[in-house]
Protein backbone atom coordinates (compact mmCIF):
# COMPACT_ATOMS: atom_id res chain seq x y z
CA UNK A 1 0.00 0.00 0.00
CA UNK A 2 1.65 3.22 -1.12
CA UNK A 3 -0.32 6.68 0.04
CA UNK A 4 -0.47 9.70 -2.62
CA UNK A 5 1.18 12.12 -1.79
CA UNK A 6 3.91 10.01 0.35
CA UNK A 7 3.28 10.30 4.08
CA UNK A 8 5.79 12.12 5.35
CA UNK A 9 7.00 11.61 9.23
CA UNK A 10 7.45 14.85 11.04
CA UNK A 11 6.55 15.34 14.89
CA UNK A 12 5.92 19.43 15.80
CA UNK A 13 5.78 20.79 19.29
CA UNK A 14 2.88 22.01 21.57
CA UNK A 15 1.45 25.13 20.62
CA UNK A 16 3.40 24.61 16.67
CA UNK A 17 0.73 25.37 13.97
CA UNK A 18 -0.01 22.39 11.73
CA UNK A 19 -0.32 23.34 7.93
CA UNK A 20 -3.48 22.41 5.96
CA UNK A 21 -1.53 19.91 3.84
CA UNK A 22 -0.25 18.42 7.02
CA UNK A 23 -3.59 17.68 8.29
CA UNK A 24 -5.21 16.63 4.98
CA UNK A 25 -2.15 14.39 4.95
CA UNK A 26 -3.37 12.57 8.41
CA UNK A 27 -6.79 12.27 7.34
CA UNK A 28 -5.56 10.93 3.93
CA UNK A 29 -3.75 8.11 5.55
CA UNK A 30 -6.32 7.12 7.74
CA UNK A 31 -8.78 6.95 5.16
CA UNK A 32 -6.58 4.77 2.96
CA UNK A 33 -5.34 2.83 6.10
CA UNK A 34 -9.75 1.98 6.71
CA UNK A 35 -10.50 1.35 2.80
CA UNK A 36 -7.63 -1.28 2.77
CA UNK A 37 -8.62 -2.92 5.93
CA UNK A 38 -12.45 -3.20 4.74
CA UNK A 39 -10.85 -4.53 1.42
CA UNK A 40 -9.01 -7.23 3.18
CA UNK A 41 -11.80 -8.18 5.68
CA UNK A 42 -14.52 -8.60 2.96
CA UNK A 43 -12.05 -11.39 1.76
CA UNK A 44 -12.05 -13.14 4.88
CA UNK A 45 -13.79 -15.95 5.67
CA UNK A 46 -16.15 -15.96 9.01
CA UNK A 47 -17.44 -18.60 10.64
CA UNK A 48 -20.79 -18.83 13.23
CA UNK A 49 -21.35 -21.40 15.12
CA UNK A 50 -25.08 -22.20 15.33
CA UNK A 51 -25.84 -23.37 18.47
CA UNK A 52 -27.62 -21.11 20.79
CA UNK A 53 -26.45 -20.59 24.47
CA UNK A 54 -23.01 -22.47 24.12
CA UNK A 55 -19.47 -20.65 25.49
CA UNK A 56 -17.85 -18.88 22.53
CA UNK A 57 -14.85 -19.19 24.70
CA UNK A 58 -14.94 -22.77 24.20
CA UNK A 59 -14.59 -23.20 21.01
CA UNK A 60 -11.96 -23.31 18.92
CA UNK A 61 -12.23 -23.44 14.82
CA UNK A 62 -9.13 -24.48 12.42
CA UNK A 63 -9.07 -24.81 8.60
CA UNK A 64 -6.62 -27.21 7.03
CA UNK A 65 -5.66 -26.91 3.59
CA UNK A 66 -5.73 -30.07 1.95
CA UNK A 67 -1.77 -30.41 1.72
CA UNK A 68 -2.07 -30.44 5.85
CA UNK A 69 -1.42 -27.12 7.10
CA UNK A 70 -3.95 -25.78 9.30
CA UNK A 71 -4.74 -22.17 10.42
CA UNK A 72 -6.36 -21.52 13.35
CA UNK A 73 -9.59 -18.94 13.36
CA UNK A 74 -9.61 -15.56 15.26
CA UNK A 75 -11.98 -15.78 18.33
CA UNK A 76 -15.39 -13.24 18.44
CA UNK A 77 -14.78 -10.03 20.35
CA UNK A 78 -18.01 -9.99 22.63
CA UNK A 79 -20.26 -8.76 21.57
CA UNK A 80 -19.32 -10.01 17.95
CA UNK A 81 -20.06 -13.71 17.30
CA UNK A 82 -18.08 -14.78 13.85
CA UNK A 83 -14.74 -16.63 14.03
CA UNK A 84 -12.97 -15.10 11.10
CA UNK A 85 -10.08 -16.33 9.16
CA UNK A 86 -8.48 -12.99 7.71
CA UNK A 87 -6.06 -14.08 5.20
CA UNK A 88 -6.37 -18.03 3.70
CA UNK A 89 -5.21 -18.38 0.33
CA UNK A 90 -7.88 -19.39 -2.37
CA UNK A 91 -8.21 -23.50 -2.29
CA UNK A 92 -9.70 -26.28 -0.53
CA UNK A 93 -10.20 -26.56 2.99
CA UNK A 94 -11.65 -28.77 5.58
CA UNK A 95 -13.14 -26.53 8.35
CA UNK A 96 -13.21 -27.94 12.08
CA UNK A 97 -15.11 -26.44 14.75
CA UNK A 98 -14.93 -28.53 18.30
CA UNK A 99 -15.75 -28.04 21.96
CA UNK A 100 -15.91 -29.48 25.03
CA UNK A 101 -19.08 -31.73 25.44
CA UNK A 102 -19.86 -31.43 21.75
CA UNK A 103 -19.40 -33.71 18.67
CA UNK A 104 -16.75 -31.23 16.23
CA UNK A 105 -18.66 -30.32 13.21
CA UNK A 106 -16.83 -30.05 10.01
CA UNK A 107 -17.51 -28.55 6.30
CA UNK A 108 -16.19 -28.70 3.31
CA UNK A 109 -14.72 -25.14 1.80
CA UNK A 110 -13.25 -23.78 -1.09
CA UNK A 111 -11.69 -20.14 -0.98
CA UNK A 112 -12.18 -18.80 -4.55
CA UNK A 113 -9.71 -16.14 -6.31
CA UNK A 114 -11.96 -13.15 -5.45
CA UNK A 115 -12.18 -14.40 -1.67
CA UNK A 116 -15.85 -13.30 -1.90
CA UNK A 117 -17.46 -16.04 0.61
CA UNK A 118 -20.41 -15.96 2.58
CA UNK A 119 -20.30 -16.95 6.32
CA UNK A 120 -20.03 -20.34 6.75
CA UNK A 121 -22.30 -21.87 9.98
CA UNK A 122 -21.19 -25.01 11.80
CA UNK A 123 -23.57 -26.67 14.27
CA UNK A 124 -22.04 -28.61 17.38
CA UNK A 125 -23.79 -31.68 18.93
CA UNK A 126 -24.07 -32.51 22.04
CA UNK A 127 -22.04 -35.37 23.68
CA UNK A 128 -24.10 -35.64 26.42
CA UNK A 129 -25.57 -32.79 29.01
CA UNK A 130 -23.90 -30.30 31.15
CA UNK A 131 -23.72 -30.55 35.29
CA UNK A 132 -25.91 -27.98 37.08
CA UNK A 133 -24.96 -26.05 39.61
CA UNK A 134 -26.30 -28.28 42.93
CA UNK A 135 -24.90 -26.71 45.90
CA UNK A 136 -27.43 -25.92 49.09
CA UNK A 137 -29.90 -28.18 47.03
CA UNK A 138 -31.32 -31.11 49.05
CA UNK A 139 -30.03 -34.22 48.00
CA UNK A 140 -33.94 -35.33 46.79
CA UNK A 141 -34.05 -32.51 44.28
CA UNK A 142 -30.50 -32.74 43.15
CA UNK A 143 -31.05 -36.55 42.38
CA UNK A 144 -34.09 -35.53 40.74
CA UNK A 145 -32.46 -32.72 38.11
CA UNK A 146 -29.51 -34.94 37.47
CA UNK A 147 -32.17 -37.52 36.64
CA UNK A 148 -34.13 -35.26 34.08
CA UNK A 149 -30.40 -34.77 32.56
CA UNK A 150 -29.96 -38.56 32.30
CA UNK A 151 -26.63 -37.64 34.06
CA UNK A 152 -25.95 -40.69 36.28
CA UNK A 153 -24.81 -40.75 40.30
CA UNK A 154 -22.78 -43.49 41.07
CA UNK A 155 -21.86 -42.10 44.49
CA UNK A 156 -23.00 -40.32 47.23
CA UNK A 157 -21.30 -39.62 51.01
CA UNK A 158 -21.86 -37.15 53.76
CA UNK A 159 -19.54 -35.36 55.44
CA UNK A 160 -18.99 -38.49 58.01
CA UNK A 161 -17.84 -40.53 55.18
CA UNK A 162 -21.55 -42.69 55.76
CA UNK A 163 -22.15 -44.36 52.13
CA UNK A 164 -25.67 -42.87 51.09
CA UNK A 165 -28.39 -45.55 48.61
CA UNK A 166 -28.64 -43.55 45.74
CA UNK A 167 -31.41 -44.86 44.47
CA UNK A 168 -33.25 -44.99 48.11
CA UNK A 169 -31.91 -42.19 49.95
CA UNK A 170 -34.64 -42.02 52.44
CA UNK A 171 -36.35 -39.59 54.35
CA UNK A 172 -33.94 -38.62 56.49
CA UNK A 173 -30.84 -38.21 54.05
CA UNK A 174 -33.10 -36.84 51.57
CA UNK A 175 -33.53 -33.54 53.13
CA UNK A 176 -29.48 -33.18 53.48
CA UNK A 177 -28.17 -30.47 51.44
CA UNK A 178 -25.36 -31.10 48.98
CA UNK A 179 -22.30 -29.52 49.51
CA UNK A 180 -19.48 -31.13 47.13
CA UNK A 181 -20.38 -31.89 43.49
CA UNK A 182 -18.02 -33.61 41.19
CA UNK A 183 -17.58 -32.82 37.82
CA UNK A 184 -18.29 -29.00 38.87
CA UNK A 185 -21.00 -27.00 37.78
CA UNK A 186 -20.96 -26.31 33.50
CA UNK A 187 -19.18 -29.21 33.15
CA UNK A 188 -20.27 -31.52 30.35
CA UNK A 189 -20.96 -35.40 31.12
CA UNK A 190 -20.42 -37.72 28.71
CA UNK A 191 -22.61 -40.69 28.34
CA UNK A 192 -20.77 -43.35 30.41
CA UNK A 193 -19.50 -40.94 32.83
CA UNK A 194 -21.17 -40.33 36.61
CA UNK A 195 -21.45 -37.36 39.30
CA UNK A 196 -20.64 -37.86 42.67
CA UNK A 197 -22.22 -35.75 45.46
CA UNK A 198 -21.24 -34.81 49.00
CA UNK A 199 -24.03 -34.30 51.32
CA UNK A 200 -24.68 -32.71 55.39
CA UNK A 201 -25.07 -35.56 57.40
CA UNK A 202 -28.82 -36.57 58.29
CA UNK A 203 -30.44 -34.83 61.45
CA UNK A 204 -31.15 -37.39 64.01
CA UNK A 205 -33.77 -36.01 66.39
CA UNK A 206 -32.95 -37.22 69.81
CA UNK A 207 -35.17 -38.10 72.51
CA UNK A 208 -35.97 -35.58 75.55
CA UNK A 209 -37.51 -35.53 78.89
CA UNK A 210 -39.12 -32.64 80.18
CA UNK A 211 -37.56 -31.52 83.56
CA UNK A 212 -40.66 -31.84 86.79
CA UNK A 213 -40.51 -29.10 88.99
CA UNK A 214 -38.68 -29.97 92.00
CA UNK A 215 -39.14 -27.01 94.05
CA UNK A 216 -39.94 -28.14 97.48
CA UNK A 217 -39.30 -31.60 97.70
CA UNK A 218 -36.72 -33.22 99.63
CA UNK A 219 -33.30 -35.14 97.88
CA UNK A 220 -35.12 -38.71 98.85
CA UNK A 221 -38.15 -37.30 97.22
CA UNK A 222 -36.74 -35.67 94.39
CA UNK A 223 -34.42 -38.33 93.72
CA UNK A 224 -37.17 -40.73 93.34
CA UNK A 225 -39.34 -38.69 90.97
CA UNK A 226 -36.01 -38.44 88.52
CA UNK A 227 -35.56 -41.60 88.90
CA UNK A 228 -39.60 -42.79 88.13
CA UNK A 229 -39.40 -40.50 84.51
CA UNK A 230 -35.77 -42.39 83.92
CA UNK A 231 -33.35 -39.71 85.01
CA UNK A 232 -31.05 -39.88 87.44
CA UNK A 233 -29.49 -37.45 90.07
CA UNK A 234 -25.51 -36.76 89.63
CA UNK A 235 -23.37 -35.21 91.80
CA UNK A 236 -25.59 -33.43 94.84
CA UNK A 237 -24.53 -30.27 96.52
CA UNK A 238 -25.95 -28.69 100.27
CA UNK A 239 -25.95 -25.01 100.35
CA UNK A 240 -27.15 -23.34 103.21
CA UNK A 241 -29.30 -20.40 102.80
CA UNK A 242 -28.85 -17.19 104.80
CA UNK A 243 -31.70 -16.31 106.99
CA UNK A 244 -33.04 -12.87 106.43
């Protein structure tokens, strides 16, 4: 790229007055600098990958010519979307697009001369389903999303290390709250491959006796009403009361 007239480098002072030509020099430069960059993008080749929700960040898309050498797209500047290849050379290529948790998707593409392509759109599929995010759930509803997911448990502990029945928790370990999930939440799961949960051990309600009023009574006597609701006394103490 050659400007007309040549750009010419010269740095001036503050307060230095800037000639007209000077100026329309800058502005000339830029302007060429934008055309060719428009020029050169309108020959790229962009890329969208169809599927709706899924991490941008995630994915990575390569073309491969077919004598083997590959070149590796430019990731989307949020909020932008398209993968763009700025520069491949007209010929065949084999485009890749691939993920975690997702089938890659590949297309067939030939570059012509002009480099005037439309964008291409790859679709991912799913491998399998993505862990939620389970923590302060109760291990009842946790087992149940998992289950909508067809993501499998294979194991499930509380925080004693007590084995928990998956598939019959019961009422009391039910009600627990998970704390530990394993893969972590956003993580895809692969058919074949299991979550594993860590759980608040199970409440067990223990039983109580209401204290009688023993005001009154003397130690024989209020031994033997401890004693008749299954209490017993410990170690006794006599304390002598000042008279008033």
């Amino acid at each position: 790229m050659r400007l007309e007239p040549p750009f010419i480098r010269k740095t001036v002072q503050a307060g230095d007055p800037v000639t007209a030509q000077a100026w329309n020099d800058l502005v000339t430069g830029i302007a060429t600098l934008y055309a060719y960059i428009e020029a050169s993008e309108a020959a790229a080749v962009r890329v969208q990958i169809s599927n709706s929700g899924i991490d941008l960040s995630s994915v990575r898309v390569a073309a491969t010519r077919d004598d083997g050498i590959a070149f590796e797209a430019v990731d989307p500047v949020p909020p932008g979307t398209l993968f763009t290849f700025p520069g491949l050379r007209p010929g065949a290529y084999k485009l890749r697009a691939e993920a975690p948790g997702f089938e890659p998707a590949t297309l067939d593409l030939v570059v012509p001369v002009d480099g005037a392509l439309a964008t291409q759109n790859l679709t991912l599929t799913k491998r399998g389903d993505f862990m939620p995010y389970l923590f302060s759930q109760t291990l009842q509803d946790a087992l149940d999303a998992l289950t909508a997911l067809k993501i499998a448990v294979d194991s499930v502990l509380d925080v004693t290390g007590t084995a928990v029945p998956v598939a019959m928790p019961g009422a009391a370990f039910g009600q627990s709250l998970v704390l530990v999930q394993f893969p972590p939440p956003g993580t895809p799961v692969a058919p074949g491959e299991a979550a594993q949960l860590v759980i608040s051990a199970a409440l067990q309600p223990e039983a109580s006796i209401e204290m009688p009023s023993l005001t009154g009574l003397t130690f024989a006597e209020a031994s033997k009403a401890l004693e008749t609701i299954g209490l017993r006394v410990g170690k006794a103490q006599t304390k002598q009361t000042p008279r008033g």
